[in-house]
C-alpha atoms as a PDB file:
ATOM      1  CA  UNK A   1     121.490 105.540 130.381  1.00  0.00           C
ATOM      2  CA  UNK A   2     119.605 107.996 132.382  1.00  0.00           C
ATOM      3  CA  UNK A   3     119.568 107.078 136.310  1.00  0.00           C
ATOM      4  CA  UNK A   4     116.097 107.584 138.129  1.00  0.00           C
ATOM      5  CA  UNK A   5     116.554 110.038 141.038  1.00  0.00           C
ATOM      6  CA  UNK A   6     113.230 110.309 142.611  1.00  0.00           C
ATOM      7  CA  UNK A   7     113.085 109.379 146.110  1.00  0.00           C
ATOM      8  CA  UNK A   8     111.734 105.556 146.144  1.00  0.00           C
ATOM      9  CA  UNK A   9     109.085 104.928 149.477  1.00  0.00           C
ATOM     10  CA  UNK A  10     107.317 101.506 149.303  1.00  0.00           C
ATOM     11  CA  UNK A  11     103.809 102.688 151.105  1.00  0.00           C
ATOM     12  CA  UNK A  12     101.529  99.715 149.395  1.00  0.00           C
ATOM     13  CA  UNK A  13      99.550 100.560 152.623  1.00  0.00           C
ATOM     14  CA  UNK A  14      98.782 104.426 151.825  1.00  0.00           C
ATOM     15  CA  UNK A  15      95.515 105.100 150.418  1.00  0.00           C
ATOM     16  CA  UNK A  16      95.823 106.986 147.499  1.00  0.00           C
ATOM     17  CA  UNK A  17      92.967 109.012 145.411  1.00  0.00           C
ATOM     18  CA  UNK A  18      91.327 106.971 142.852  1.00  0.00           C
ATOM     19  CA  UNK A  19      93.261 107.749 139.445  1.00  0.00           C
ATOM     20  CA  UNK A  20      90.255 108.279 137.971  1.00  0.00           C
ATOM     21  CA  UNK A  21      89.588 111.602 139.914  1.00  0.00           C
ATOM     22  CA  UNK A  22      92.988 112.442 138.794  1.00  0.00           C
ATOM     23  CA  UNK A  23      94.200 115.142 136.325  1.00  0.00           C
ATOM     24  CA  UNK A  24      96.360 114.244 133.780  1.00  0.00           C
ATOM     25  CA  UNK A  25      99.566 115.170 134.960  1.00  0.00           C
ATOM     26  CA  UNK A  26      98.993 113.403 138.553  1.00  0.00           C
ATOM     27  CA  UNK A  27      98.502 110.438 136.676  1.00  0.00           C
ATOM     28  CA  UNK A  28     101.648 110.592 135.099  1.00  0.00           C
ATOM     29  CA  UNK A  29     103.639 111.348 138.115  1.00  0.00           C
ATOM     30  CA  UNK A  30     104.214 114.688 136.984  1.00  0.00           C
ATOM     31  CA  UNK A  31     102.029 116.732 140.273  1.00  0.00           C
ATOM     32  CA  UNK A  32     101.744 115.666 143.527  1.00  0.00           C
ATOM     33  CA  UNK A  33      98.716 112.628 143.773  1.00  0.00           C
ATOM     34  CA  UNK A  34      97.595 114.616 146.806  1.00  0.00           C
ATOM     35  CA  UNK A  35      97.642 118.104 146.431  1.00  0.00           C
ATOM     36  CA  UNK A  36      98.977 118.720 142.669  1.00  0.00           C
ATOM     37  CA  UNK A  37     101.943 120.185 143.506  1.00  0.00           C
ATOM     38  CA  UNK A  38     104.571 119.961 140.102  1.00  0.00           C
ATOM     39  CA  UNK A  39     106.954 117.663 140.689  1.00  0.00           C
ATOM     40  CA  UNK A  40     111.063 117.963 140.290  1.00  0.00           C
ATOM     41  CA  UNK A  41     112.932 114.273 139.874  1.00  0.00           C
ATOM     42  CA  UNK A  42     115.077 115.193 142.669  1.00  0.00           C
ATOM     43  CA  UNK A  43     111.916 115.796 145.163  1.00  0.00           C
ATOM     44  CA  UNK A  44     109.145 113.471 143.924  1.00  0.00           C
ATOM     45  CA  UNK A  45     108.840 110.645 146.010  1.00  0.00           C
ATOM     46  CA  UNK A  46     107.896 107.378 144.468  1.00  0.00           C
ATOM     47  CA  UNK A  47     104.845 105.577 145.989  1.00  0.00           C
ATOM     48  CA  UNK A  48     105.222 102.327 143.968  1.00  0.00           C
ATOM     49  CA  UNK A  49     103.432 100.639 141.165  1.00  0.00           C
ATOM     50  CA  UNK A  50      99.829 100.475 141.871  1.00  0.00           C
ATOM     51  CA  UNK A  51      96.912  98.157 139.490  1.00  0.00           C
ATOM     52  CA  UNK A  52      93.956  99.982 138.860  1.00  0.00           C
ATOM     53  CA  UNK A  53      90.743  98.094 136.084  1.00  0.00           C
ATOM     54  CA  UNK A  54      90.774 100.496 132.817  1.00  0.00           C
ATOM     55  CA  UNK A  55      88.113  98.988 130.621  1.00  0.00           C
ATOM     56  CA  UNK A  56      88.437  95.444 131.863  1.00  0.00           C
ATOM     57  CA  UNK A  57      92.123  95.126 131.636  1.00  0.00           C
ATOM     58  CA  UNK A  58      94.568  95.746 134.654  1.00  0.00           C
ATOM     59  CA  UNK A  59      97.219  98.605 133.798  1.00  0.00           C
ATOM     60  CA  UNK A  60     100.062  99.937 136.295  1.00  0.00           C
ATOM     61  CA  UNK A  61     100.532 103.657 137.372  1.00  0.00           C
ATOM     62  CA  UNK A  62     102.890 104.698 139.373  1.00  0.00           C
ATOM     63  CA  UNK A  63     101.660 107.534 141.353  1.00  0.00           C
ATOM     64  CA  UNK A  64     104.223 109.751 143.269  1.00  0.00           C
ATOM     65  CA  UNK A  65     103.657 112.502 145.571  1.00  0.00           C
ATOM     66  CA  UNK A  66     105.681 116.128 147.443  1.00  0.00           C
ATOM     67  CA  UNK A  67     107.715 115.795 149.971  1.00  0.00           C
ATOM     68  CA  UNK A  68     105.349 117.885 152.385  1.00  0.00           C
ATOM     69  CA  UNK A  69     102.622 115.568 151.670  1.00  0.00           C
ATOM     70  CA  UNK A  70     104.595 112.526 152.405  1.00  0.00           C
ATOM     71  CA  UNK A  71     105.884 113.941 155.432  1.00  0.00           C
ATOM     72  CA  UNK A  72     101.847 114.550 156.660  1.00  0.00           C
ATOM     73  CA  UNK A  73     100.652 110.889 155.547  1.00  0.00           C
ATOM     74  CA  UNK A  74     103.920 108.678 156.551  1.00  0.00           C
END
């Protein structure tokens, strides 16, 4: 079993980017949501599951962002 070691920060109150204007990658949690920074498990900070409408159906992402951007939107 592998054990999830990103940094967990329930912020259902930050305003996030629309996924939409998203790449790929920040999408997937793999950059930064705000800046596009890569991101390492051991520095990513989860920003919780999020709904967003993709073609009429409701899907989850979970976005996650750097540390230096949490620190300037906490």
């Amino acid at each position: 079993m592998s054990a999830d070691t990103s940094q967990r920060t329930d912020a259902p109150g930050l305003s996030l980017p629309s996924p939409m204007t998203l790449s790929d990658v920040q999408q997937r949690g793999v950059n930064c949501v705000f800046c596009g920074a890569p991101l390492s498990n051991t520095a990513a900070y989860d920003l919780g599951p999020r709904q967003v409408d993709a073609h009429g159906s409701l899907v989850l992402w979970f976005p996650r962002c750097c540390p230096t951007c949490r620190r300037g939107r906490s």
